[in-house]
PDB file of N, CA and C in Angstrom:
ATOM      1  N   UNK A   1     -12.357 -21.753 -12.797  1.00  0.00           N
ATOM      2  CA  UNK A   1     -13.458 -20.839 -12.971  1.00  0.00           C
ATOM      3  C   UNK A   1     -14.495 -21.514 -13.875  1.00  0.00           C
ATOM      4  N   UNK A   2     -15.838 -21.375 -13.533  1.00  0.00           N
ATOM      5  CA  UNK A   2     -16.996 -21.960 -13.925  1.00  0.00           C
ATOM      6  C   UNK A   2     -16.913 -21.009 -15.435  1.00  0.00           C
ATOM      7  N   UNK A   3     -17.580 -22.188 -16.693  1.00  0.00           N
ATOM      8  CA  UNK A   3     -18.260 -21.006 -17.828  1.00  0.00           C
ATOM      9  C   UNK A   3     -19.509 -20.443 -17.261  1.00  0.00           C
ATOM     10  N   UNK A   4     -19.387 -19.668 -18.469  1.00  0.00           N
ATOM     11  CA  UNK A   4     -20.823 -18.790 -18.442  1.00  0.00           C
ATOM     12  C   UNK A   4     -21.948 -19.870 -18.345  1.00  0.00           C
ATOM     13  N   UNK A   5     -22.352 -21.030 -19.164  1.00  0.00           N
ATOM     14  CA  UNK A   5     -23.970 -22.137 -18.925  1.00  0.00           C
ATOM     15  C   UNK A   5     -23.542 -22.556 -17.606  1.00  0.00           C
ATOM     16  N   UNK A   6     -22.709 -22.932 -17.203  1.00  0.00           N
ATOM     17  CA  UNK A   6     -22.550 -23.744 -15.813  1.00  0.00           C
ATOM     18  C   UNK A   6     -22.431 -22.950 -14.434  1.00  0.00           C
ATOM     19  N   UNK A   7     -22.244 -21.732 -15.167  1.00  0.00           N
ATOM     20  CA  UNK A   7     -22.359 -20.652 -13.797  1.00  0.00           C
ATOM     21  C   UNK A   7     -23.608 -20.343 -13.835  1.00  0.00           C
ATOM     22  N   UNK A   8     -24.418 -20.029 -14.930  1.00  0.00           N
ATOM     23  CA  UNK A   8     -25.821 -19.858 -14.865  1.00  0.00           C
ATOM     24  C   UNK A   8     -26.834 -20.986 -14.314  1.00  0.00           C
ATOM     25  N   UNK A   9     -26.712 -22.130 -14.717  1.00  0.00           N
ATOM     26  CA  UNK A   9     -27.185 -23.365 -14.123  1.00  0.00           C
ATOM     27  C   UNK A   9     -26.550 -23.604 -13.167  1.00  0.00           C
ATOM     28  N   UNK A  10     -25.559 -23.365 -12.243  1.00  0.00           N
ATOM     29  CA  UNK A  10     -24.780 -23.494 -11.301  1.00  0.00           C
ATOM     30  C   UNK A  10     -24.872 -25.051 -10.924  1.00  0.00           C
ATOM     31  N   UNK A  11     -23.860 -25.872 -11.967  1.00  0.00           N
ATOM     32  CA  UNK A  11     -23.805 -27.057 -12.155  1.00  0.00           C
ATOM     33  C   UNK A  11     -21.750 -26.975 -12.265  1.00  0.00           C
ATOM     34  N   UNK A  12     -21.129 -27.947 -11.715  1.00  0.00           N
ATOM     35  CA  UNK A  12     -20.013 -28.306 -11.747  1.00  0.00           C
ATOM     36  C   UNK A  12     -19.536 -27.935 -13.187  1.00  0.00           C
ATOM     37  N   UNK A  13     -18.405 -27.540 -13.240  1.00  0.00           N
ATOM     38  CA  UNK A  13     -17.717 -27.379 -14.702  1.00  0.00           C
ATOM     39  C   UNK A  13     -16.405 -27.694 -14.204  1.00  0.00           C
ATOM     40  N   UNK A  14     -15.762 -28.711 -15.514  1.00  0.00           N
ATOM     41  CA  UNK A  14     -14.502 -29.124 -15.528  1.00  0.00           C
ATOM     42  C   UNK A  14     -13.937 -28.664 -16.564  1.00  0.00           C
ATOM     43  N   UNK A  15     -13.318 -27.613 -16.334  1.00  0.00           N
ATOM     44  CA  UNK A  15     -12.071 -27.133 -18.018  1.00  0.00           C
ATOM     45  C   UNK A  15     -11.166 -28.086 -18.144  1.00  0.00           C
ATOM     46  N   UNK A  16     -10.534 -28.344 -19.274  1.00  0.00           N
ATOM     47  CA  UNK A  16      -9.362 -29.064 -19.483  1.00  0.00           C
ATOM     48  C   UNK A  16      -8.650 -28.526 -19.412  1.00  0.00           C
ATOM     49  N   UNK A  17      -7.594 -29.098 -19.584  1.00  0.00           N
ATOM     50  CA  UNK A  17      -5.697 -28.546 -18.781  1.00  0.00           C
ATOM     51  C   UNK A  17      -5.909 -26.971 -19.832  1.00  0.00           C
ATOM     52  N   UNK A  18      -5.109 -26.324 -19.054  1.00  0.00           N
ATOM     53  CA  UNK A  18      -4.680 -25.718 -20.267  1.00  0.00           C
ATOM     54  C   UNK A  18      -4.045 -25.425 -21.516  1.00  0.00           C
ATOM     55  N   UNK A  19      -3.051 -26.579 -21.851  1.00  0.00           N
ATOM     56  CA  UNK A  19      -2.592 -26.984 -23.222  1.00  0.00           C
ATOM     57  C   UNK A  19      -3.563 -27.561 -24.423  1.00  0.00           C
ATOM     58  N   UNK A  20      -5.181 -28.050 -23.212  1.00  0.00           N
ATOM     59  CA  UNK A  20      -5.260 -28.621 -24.680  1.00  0.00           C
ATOM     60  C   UNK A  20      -5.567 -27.844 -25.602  1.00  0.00           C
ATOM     61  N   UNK A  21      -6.380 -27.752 -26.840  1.00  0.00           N
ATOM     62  CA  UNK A  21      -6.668 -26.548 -27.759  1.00  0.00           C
ATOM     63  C   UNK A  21      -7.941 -26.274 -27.413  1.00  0.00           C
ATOM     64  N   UNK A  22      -9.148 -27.577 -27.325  1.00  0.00           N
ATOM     65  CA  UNK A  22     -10.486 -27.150 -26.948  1.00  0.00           C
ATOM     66  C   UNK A  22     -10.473 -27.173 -25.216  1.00  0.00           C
ATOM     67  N   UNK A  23     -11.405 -25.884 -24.937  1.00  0.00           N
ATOM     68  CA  UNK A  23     -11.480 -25.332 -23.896  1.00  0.00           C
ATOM     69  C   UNK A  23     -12.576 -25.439 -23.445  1.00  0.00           C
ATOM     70  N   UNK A  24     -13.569 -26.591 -24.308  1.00  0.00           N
ATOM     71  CA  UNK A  24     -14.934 -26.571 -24.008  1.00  0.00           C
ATOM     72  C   UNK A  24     -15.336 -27.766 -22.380  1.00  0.00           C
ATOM     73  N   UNK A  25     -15.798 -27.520 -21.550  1.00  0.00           N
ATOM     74  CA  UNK A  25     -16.160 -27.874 -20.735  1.00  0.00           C
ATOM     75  C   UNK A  25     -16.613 -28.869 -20.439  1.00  0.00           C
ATOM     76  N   UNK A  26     -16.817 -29.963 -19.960  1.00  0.00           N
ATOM     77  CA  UNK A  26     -17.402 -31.160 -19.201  1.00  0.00           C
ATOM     78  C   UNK A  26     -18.669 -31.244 -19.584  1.00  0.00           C
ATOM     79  N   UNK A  27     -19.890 -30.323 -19.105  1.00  0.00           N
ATOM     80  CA  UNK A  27     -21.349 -29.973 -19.483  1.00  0.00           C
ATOM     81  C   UNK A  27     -21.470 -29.290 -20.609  1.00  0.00           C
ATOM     82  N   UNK A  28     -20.719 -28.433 -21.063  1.00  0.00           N
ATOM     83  CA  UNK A  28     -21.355 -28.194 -23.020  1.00  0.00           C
ATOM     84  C   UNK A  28     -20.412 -29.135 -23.688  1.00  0.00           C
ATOM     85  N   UNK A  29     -19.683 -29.730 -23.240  1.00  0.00           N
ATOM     86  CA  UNK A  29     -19.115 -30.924 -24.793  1.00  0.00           C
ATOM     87  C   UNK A  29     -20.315 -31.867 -24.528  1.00  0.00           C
ATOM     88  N   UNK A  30     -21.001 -31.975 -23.542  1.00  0.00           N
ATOM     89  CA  UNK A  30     -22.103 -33.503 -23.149  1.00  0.00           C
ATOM     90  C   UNK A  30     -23.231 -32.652 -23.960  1.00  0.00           C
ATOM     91  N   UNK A  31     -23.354 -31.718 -23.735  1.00  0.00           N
ATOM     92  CA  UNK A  31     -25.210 -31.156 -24.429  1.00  0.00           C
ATOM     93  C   UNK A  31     -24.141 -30.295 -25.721  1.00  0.00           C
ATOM     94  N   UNK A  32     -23.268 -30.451 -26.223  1.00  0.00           N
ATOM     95  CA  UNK A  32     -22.519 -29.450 -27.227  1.00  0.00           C
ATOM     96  C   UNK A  32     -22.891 -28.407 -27.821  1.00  0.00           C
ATOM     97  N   UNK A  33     -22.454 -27.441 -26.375  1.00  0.00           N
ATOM     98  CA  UNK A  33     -22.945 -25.876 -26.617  1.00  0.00           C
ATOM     99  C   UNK A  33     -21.804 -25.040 -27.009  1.00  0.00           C
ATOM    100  N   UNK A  34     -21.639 -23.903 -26.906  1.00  0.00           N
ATOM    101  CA  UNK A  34     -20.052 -23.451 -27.203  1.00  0.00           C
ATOM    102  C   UNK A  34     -20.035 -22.934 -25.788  1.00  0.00           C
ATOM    103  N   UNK A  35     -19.010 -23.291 -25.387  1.00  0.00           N
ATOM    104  CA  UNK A  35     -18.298 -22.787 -24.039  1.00  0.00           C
ATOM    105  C   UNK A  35     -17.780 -21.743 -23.712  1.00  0.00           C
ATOM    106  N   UNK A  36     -18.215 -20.227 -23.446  1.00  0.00           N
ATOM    107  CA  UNK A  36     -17.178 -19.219 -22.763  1.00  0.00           C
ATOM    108  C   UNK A  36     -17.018 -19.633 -21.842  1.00  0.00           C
ATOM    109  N   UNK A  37     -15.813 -18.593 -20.919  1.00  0.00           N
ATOM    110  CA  UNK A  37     -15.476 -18.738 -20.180  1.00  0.00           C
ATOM    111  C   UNK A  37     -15.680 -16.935 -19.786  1.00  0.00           C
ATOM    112  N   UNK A  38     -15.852 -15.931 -18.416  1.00  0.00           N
ATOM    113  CA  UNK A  38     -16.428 -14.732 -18.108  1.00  0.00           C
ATOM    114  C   UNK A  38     -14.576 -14.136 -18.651  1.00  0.00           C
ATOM    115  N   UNK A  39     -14.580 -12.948 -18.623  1.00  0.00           N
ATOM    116  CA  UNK A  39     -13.145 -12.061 -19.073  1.00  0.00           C
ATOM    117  C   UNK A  39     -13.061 -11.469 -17.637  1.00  0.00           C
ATOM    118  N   UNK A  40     -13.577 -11.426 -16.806  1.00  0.00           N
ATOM    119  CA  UNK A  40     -13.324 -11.022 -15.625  1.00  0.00           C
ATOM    120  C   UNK A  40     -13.710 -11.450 -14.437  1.00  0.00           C
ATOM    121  N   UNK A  41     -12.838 -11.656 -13.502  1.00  0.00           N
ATOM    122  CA  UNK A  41     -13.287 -12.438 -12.526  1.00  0.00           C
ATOM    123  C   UNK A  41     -14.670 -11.456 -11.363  1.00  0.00           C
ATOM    124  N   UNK A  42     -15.558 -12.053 -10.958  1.00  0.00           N
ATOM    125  CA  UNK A  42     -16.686 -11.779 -10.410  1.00  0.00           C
ATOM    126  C   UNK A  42     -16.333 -11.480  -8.810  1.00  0.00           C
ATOM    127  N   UNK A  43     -14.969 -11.793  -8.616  1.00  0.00           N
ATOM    128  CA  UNK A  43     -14.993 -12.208  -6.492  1.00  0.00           C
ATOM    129  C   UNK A  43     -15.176 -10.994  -6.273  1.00  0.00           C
ATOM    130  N   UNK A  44     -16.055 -10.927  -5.112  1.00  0.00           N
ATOM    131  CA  UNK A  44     -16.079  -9.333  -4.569  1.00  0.00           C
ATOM    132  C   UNK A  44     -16.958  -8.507  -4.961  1.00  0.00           C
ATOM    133  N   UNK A  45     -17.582  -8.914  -5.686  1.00  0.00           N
ATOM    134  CA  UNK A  45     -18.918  -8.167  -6.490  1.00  0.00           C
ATOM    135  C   UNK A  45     -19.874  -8.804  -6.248  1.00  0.00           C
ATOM    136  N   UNK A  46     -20.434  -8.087  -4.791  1.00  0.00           N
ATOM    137  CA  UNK A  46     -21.889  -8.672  -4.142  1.00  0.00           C
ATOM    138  C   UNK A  46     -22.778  -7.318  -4.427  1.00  0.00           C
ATOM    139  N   UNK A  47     -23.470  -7.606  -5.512  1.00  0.00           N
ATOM    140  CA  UNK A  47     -24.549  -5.933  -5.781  1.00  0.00           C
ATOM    141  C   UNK A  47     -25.155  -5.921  -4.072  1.00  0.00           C
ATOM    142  N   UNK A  48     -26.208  -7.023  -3.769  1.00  0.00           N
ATOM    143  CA  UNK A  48     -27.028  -7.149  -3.175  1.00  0.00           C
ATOM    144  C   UNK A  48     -26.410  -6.459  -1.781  1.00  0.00           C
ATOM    145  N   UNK A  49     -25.689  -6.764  -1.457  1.00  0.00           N
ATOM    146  CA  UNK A  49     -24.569  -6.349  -0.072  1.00  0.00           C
ATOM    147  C   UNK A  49     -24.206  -5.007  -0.042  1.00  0.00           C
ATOM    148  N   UNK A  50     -24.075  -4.930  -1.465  1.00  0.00           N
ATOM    149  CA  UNK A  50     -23.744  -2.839  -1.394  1.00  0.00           C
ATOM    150  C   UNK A  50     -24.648  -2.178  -1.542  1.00  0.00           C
ATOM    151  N   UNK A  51     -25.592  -2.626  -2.247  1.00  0.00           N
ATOM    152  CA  UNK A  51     -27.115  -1.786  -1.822  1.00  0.00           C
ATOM    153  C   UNK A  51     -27.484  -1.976  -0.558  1.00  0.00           C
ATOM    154  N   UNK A  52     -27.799  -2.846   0.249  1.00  0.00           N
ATOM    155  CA  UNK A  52     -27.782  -3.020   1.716  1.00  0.00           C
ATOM    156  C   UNK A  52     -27.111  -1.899   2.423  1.00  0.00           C
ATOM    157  N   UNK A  53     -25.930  -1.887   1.935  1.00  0.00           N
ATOM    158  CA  UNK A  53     -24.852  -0.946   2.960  1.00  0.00           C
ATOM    159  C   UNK A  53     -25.249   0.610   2.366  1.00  0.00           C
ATOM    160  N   UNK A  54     -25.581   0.819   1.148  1.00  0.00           N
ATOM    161  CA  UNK A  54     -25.745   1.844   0.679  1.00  0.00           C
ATOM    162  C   UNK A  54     -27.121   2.250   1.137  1.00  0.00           C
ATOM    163  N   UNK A  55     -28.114   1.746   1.828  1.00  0.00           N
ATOM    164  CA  UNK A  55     -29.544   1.922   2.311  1.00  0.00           C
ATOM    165  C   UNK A  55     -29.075   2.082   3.771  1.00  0.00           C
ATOM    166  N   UNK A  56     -28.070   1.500   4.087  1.00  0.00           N
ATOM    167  CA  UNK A  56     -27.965   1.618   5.626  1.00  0.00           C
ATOM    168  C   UNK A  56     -27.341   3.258   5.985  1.00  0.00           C
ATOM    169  N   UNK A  57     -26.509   3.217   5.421  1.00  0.00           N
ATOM    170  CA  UNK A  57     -25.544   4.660   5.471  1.00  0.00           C
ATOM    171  C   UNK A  57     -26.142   6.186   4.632  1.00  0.00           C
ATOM    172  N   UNK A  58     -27.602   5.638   4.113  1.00  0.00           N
ATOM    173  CA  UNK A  58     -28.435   6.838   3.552  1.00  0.00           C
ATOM    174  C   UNK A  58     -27.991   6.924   2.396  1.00  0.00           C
ATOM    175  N   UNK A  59     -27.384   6.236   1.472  1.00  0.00           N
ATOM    176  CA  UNK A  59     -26.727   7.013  -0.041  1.00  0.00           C
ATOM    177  C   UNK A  59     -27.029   6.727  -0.576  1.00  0.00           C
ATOM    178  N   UNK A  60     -28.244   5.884  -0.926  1.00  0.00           N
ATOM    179  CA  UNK A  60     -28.759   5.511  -1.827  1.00  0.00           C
ATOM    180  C   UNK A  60     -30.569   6.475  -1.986  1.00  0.00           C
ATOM    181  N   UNK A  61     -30.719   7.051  -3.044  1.00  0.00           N
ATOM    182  CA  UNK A  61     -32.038   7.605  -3.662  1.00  0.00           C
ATOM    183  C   UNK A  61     -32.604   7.408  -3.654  1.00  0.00           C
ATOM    184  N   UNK A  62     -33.255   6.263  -3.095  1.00  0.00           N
ATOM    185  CA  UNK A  62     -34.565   5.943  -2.730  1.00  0.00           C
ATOM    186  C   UNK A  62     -34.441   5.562  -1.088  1.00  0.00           C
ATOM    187  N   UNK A  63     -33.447   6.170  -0.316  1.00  0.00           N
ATOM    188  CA  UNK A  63     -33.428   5.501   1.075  1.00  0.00           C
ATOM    189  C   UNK A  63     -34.512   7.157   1.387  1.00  0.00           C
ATOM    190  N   UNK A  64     -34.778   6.894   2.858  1.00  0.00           N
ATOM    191  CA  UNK A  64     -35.666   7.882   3.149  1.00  0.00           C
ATOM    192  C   UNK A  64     -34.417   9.233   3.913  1.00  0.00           C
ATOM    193  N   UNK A  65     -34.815  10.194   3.425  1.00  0.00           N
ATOM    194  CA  UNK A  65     -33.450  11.271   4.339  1.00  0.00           C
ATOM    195  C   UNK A  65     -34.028  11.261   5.498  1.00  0.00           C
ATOM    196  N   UNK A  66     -33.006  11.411   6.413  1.00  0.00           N
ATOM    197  CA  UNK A  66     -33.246  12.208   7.834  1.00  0.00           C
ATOM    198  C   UNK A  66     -33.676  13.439   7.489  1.00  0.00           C
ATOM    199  N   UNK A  67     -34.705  13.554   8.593  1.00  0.00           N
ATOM    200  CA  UNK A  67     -35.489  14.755   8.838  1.00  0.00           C
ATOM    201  C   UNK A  67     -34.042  15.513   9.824  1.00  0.00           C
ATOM    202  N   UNK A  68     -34.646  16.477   9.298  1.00  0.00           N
ATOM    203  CA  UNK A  68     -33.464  17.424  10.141  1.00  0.00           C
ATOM    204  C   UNK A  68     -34.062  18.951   9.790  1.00  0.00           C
ATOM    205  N   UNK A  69     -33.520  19.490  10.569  1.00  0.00           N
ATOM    206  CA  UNK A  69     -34.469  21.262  10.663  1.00  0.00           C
ATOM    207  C   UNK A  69     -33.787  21.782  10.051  1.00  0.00           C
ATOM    208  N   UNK A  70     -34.937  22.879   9.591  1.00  0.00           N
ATOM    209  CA  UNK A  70     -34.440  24.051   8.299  1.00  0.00           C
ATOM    210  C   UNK A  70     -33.518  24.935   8.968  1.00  0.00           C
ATOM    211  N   UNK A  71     -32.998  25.516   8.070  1.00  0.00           N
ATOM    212  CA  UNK A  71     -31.605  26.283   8.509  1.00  0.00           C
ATOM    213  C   UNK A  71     -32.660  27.721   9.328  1.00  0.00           C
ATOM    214  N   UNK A  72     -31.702  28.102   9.995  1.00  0.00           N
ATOM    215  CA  UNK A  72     -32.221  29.718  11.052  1.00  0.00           C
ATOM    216  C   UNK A  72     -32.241  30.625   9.808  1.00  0.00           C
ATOM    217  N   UNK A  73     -32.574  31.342   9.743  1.00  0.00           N
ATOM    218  CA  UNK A  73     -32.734  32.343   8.885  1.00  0.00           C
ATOM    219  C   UNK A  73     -32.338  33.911  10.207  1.00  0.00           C
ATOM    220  N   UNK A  74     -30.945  34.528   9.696  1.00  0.00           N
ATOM    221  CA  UNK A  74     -30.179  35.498  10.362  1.00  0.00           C
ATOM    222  C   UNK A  74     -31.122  36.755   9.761  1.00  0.00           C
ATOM    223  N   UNK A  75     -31.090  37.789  10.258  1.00  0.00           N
ATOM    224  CA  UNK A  75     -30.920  38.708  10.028  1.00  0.00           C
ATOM    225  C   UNK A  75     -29.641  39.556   9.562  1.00  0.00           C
ATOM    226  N   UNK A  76     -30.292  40.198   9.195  1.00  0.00           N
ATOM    227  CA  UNK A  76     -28.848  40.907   7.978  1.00  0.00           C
ATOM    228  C   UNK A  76     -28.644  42.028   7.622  1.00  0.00           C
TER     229      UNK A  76
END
């Protein structure tokens, strides 16, 4: 998993093993930034794709409603 600068610059990141102690990355030990790493993985979380689907299927608040006719009004 990419850090946070190298996912933002979307530039290669190499972590070291996991034994060693520093966890700092390939590209911030070279420009020596401090390295996170995200707490949760991102797969599957396409905003752009569910607003799409959410504009397609009407559920979204700014999609336009179907017109559809006013209810009959019964007598009573």
């Amino acid at each position: 998993m990419a850090c946070l600068f190298c996912r933002e610059r979307k530039i290669g990141c190499i972590r070291p093993a996991e034994d060693e102690p520093d966890q700092t990355c390939n590209q911030c030990l070279r420009r020596r930034r401090s390295c996170r790493y995200p707490t949760e993985s991102r797969r599957g979380h396409h905003a752009r794709d569910r607003m799409t689907a959410r504009k397609f299927l009407g559920l979204d608040d700014d999609a336009e409603t179907p017109a559809t006719e006013p209810p009959v009004a019964t007598a009573g």
